[in-house]
Structure formats: structure tokens, C-alpha cells
N, C-alpha and C. Protein backbone atom coordinates (compact mmCIF):
# COMPACT_ATOMS: atom_id res chain seq x y z
N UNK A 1 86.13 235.18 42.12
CA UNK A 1 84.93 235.13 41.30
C UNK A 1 84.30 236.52 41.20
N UNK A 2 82.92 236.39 40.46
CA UNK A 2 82.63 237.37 39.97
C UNK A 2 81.62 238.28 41.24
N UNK A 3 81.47 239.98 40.94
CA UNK A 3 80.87 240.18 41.99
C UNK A 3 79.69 240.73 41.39
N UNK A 4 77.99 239.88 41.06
CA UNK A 4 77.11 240.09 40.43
C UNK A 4 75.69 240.85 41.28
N UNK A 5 75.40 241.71 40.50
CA UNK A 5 73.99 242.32 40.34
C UNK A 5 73.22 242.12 39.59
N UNK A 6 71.79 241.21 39.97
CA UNK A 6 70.80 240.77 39.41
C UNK A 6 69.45 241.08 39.25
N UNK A 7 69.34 241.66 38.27
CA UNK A 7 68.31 243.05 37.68
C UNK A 7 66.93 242.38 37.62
N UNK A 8 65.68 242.41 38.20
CA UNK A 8 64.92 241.29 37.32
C UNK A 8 63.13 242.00 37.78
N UNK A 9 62.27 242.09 37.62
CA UNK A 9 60.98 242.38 38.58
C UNK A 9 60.36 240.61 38.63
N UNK A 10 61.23 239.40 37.95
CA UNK A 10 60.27 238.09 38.75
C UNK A 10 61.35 237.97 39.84
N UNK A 11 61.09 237.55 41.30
CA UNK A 11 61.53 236.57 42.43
C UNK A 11 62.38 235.47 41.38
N UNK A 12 61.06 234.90 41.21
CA UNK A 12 62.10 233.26 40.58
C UNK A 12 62.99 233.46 39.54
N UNK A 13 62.86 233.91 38.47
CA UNK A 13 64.50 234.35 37.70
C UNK A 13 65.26 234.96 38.68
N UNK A 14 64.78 235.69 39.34
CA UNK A 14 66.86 236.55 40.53
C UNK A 14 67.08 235.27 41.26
N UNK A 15 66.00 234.03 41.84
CA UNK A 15 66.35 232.99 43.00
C UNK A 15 66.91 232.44 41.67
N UNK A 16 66.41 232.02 40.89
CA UNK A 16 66.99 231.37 40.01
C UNK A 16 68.47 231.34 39.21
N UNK A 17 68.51 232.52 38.66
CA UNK A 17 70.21 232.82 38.56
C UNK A 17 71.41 233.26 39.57
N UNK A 18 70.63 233.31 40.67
CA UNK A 18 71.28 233.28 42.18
C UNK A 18 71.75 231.95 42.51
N UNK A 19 70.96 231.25 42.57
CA UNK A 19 71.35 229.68 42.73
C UNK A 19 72.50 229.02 41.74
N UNK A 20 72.42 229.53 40.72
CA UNK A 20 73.76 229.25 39.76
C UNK A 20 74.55 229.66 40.47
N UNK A 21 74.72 230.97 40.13
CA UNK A 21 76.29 231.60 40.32
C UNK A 21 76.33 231.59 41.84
N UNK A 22 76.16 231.58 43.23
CA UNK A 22 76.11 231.50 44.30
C UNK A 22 76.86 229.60 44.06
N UNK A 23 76.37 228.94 43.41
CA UNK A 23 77.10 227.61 43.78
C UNK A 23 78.34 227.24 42.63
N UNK A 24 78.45 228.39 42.15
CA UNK A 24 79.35 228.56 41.36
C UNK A 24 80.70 229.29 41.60
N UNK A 25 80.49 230.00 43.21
CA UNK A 25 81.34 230.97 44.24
C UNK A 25 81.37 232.27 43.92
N UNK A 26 80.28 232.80 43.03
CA UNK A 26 80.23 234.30 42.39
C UNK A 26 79.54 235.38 44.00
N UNK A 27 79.46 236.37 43.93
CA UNK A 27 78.80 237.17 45.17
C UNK A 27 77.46 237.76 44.03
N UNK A 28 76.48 237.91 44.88
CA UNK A 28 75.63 237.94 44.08
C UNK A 28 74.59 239.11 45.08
N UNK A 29 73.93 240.36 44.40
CA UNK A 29 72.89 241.09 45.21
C UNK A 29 71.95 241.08 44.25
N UNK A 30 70.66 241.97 44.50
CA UNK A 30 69.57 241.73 43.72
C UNK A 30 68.78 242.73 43.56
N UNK A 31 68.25 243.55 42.91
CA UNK A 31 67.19 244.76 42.50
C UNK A 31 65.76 244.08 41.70
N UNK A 32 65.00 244.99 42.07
CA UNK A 32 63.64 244.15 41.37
C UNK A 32 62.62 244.84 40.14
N UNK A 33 64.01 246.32 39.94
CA UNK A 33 63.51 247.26 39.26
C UNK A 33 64.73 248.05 38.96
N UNK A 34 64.58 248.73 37.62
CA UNK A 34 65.86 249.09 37.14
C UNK A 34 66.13 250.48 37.61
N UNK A 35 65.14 250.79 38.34
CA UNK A 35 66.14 252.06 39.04
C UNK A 35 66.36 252.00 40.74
N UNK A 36 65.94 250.63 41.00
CA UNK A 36 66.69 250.07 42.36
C UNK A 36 68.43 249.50 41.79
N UNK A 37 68.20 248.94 40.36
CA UNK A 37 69.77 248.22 39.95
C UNK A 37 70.41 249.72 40.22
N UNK A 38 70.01 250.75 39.30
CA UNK A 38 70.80 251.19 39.01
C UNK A 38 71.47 252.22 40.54
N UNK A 39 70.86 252.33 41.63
CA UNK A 39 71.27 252.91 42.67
C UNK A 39 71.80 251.81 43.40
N UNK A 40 71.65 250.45 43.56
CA UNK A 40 72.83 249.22 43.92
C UNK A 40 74.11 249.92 42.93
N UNK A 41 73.80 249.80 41.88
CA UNK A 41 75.01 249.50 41.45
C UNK A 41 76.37 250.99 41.43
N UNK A 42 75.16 252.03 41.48
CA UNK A 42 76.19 253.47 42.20
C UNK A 42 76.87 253.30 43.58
N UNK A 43 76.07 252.54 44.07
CA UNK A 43 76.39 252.10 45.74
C UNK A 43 77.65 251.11 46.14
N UNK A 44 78.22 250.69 45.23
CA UNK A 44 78.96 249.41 45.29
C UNK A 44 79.37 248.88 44.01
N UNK A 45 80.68 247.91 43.74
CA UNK A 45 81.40 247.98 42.92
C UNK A 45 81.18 246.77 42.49
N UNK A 46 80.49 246.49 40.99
CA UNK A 46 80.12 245.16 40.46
C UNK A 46 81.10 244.82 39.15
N UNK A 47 81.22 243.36 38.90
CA UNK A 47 81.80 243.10 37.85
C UNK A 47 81.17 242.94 36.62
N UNK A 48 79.92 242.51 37.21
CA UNK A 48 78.66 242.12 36.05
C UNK A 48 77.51 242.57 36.54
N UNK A 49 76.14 242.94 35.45
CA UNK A 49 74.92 243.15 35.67
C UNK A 49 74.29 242.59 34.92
N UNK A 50 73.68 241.75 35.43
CA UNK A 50 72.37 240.65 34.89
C UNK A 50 71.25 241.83 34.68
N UNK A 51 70.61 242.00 33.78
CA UNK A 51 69.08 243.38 33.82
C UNK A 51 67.99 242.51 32.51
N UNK A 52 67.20 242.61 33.00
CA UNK A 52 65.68 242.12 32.41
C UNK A 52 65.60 243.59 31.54
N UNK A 53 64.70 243.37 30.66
CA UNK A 53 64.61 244.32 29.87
C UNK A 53 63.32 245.36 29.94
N UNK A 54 61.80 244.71 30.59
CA UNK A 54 60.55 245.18 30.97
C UNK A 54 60.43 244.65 32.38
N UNK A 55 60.40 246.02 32.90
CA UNK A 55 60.18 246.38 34.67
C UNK A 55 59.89 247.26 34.61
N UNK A 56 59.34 247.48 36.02
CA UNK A 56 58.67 249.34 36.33
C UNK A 56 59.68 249.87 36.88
N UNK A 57 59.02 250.88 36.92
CA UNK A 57 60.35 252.24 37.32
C UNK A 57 61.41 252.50 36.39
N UNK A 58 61.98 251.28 35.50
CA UNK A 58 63.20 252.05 34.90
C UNK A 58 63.04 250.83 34.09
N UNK A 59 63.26 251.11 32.54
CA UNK A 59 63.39 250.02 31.67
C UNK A 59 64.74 249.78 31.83
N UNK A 60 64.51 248.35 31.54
CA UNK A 60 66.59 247.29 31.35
C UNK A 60 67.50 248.74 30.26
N UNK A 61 66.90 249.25 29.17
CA UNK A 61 67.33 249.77 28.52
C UNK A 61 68.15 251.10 28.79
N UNK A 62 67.30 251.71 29.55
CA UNK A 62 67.51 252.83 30.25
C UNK A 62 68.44 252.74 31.38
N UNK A 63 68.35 251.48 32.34
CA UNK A 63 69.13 251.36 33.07
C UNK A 63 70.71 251.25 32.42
N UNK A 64 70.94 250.56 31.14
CA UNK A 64 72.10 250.13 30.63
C UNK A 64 72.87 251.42 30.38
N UNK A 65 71.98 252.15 29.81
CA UNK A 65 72.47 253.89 29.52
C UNK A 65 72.84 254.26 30.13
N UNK A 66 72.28 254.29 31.53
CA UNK A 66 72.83 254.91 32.72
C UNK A 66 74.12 254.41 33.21
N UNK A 67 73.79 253.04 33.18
CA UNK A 67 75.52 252.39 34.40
C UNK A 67 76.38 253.02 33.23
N UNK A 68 76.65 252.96 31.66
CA UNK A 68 77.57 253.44 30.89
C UNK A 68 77.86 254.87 30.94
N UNK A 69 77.02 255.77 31.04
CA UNK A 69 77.44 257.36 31.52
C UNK A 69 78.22 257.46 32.70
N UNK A 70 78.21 256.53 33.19
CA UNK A 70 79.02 256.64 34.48
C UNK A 70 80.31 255.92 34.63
N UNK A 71 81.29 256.53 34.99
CA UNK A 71 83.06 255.95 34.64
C UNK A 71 83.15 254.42 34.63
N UNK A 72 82.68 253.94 36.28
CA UNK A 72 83.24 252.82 36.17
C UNK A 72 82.50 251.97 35.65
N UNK A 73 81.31 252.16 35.46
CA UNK A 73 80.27 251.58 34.21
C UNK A 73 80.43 251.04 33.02
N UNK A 74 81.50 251.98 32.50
CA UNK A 74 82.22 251.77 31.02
C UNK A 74 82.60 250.82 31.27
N UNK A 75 83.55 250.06 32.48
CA UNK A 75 84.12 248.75 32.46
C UNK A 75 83.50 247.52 33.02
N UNK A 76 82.08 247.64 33.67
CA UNK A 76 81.36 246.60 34.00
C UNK A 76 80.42 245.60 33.14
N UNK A 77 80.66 244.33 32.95
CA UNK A 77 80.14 244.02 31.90
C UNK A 77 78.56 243.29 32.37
N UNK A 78 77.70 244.14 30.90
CA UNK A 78 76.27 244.29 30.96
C UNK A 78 75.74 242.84 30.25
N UNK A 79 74.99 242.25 30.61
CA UNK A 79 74.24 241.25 30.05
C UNK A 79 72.79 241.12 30.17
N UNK A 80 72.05 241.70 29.27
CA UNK A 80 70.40 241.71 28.99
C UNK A 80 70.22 240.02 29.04
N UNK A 81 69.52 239.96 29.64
CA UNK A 81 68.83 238.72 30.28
C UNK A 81 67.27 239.30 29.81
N UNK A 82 66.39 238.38 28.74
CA UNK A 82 65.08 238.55 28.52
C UNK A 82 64.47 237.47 28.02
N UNK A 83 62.90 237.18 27.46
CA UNK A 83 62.53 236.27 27.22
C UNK A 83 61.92 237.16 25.70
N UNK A 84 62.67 238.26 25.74
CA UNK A 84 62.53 238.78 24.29
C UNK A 84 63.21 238.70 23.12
N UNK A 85 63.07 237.49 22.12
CA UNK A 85 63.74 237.12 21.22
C UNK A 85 64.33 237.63 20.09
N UNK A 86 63.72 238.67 19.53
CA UNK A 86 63.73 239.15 18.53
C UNK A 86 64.68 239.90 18.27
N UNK A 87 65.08 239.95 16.95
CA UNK A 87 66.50 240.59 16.95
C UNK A 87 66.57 241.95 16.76
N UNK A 88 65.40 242.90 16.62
CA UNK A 88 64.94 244.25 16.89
C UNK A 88 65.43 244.51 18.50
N UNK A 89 65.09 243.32 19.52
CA UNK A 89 65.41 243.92 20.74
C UNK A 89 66.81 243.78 21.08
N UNK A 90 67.33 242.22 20.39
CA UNK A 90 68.47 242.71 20.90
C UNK A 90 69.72 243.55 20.41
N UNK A 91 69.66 243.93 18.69
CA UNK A 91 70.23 245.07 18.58
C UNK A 91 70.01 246.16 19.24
N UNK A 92 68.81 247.03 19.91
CA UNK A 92 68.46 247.61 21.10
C UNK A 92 69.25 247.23 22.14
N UNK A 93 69.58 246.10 22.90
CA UNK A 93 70.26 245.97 23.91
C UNK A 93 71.59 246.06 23.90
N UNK A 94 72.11 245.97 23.07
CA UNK A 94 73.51 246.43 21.79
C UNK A 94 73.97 247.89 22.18
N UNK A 95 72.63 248.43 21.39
CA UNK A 95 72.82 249.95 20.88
C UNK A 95 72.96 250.37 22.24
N UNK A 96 72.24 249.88 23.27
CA UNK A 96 71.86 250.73 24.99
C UNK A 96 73.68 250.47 25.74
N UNK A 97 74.23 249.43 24.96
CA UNK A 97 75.43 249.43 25.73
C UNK A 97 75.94 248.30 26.71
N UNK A 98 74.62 247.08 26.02
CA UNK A 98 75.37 245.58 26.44
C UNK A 98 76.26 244.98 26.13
N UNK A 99 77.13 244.53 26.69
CA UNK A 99 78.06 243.49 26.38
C UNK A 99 77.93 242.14 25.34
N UNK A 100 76.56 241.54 25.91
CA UNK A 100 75.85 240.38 25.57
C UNK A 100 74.31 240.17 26.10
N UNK A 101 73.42 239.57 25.03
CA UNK A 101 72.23 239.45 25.23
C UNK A 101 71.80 237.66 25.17
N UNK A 102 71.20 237.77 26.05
CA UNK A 102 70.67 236.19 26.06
C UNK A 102 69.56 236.26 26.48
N UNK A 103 68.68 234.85 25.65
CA UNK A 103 67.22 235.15 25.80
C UNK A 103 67.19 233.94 26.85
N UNK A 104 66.14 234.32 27.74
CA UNK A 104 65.72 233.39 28.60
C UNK A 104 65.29 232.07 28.35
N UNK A 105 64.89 230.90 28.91
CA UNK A 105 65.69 230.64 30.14
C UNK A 105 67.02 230.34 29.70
N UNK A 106 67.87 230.73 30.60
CA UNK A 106 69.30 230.83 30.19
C UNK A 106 70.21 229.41 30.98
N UNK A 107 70.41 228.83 30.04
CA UNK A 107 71.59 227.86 30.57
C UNK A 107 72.07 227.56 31.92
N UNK A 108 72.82 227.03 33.14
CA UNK A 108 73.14 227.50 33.72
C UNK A 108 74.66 227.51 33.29
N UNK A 109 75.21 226.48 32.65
CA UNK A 109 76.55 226.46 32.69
C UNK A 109 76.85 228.14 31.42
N UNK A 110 76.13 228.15 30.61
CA UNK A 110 76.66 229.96 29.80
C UNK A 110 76.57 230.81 31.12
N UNK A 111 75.44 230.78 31.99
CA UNK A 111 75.34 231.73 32.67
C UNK A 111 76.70 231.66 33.56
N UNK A 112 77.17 230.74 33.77
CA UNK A 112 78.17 230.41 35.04
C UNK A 112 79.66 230.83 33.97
N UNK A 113 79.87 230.41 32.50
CA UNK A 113 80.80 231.14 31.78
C UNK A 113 81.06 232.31 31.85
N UNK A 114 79.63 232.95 31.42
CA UNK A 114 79.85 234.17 31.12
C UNK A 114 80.13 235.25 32.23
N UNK A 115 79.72 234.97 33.25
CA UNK A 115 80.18 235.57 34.48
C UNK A 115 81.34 235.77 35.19
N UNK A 116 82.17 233.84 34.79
CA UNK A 116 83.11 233.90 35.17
C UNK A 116 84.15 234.79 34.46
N UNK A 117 83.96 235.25 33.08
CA UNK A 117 84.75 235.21 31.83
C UNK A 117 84.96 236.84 32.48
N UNK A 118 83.99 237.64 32.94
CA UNK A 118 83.73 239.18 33.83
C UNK A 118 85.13 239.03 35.22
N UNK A 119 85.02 238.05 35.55
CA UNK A 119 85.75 238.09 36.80
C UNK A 119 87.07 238.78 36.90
N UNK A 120 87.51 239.80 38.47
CA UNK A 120 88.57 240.69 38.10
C UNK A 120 89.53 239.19 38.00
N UNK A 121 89.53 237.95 38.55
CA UNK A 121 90.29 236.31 38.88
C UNK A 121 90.55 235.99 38.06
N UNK A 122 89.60 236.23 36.54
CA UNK A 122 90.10 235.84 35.49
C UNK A 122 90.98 235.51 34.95
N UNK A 123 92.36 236.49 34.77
CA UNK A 123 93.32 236.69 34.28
C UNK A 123 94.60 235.86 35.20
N UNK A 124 94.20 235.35 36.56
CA UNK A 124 95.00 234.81 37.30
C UNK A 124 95.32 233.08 36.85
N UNK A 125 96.22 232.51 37.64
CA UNK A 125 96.79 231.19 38.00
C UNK A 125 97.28 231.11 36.28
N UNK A 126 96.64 229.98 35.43
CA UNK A 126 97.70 229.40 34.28
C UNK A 126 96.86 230.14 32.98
N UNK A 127 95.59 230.70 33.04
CA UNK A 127 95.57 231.50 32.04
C UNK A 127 96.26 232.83 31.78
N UNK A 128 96.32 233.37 30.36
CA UNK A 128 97.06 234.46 29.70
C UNK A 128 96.03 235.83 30.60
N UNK A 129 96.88 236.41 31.25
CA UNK A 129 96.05 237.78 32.01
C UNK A 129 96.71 239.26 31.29
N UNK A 130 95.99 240.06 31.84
CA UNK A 130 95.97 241.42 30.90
C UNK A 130 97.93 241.76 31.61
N UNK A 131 98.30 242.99 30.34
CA UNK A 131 99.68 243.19 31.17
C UNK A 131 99.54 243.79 32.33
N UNK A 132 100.91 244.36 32.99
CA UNK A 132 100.66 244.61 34.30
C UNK A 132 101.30 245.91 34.26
């Protein structure tokens, strides 16, 4: 499963999408500000990043810029998690270098897809996996 970083400044959205993917067998850590994500995520090797889009210290946006300037960044897949609908923001979350944007509250079973869909496991047992 997947090995997730969960970007957020509320408690209850990170307990909250923790409790998914944690009973879903994903590994899961947590930042409460986007320039705590973004030094987790220099620190250690993630498959996915869950990031809120308005926090202090470092906007979701800014953070996205950043994990992508950085090598293995290019291959970690980004998902803006917000309760900002509008399609001004999420072409913004696009342009910054997300993967996928979803507006809050988020599903659990997409959330538990889309995570899994990140996983390096993916490609294993009876599905079609990348060549070798």
C-alpha cells in the first residue's frame, strides 16, 4: 500500500483521512502546515501527498511547487484536498503541479482509490504493471 503524507492545518480532516487510509493498510504521517509537509516530505520517501490549500506558513500551492522542483517529487502523486470549489482554484492546483483536486468532504472509498491507484503495489499480483 500506499505511503501517505497528510497536509492539513484542521486536526479533524488529517484524523479524518487517517482513519480511511490507515484501515485501508496505507502508512500514513501528518504536517499541519505546508512548510512542515514540505520538510516531512524532504525527510522521507512518500507515494502520495494529501495538501489543503489555505494554511500558515506555506500555502498548499506553494508547497506543490516545491515537492515538484525537487527530483523525486516529479514522481509523487499530489492531490489538493480543499473545501474550495471553484474552478479558478482548481485550475491553480493544476497549474502548481497536482495530479488531482478534490473538494472536500471527500469520499472515503475515492479517497481509498485514489491512493491506492499511487501505490509502488499497484502494478503487482493479476493487474497489468509497468515494464520491467
Amino acid at each position: 500500500m500506499a505511503r501517505v503524507l497528510i497536509v492539513d492545518d484542521s486536526s479533524a480532516v488529517r484524523a479524518y483521512h487517517a482513519s480511511i487510509l490507515v484501515k485501508d493498510g496505507h502508512q500514513v504521517d501528518f504536517a499541519d502546515n505546508g512548510y512542515e509537509g514540505l520538510e516531512k516530505f524532504c525527510a522521507a520517501d512518500y507515494d502520495v501527498v494529501l495538501v489543503d490549500i489555505n494554511m500558515p506558513r506555506m500555502h498548499g500551492y506553494d508547497m506543490v511547487r516545491a515537492i515538484r522542483r525537487i527530483e523525486r517529487g516529479q514522481k509523487v502523486g499530489i492531490i489538493v484536498v480543499s473545501t474550495e470549489a471553484d474552478s479558478k482554484d482548481m485550475v491553480e492546483g493544476y497549474k502548481a503541479g497536482a495530479d488531482l483536486y478534490m473538494v472536500k468532504p471527500v469520499k472515503p472509498e475515492e479517497l481509498k482509490q485514489i491512493c491506492t491507484m499511487f501505490s509502488p503495489m499497484k502494478g503487482e499480483g493479476n493487474d497489468v504493471g509497468e515494464g520491467a
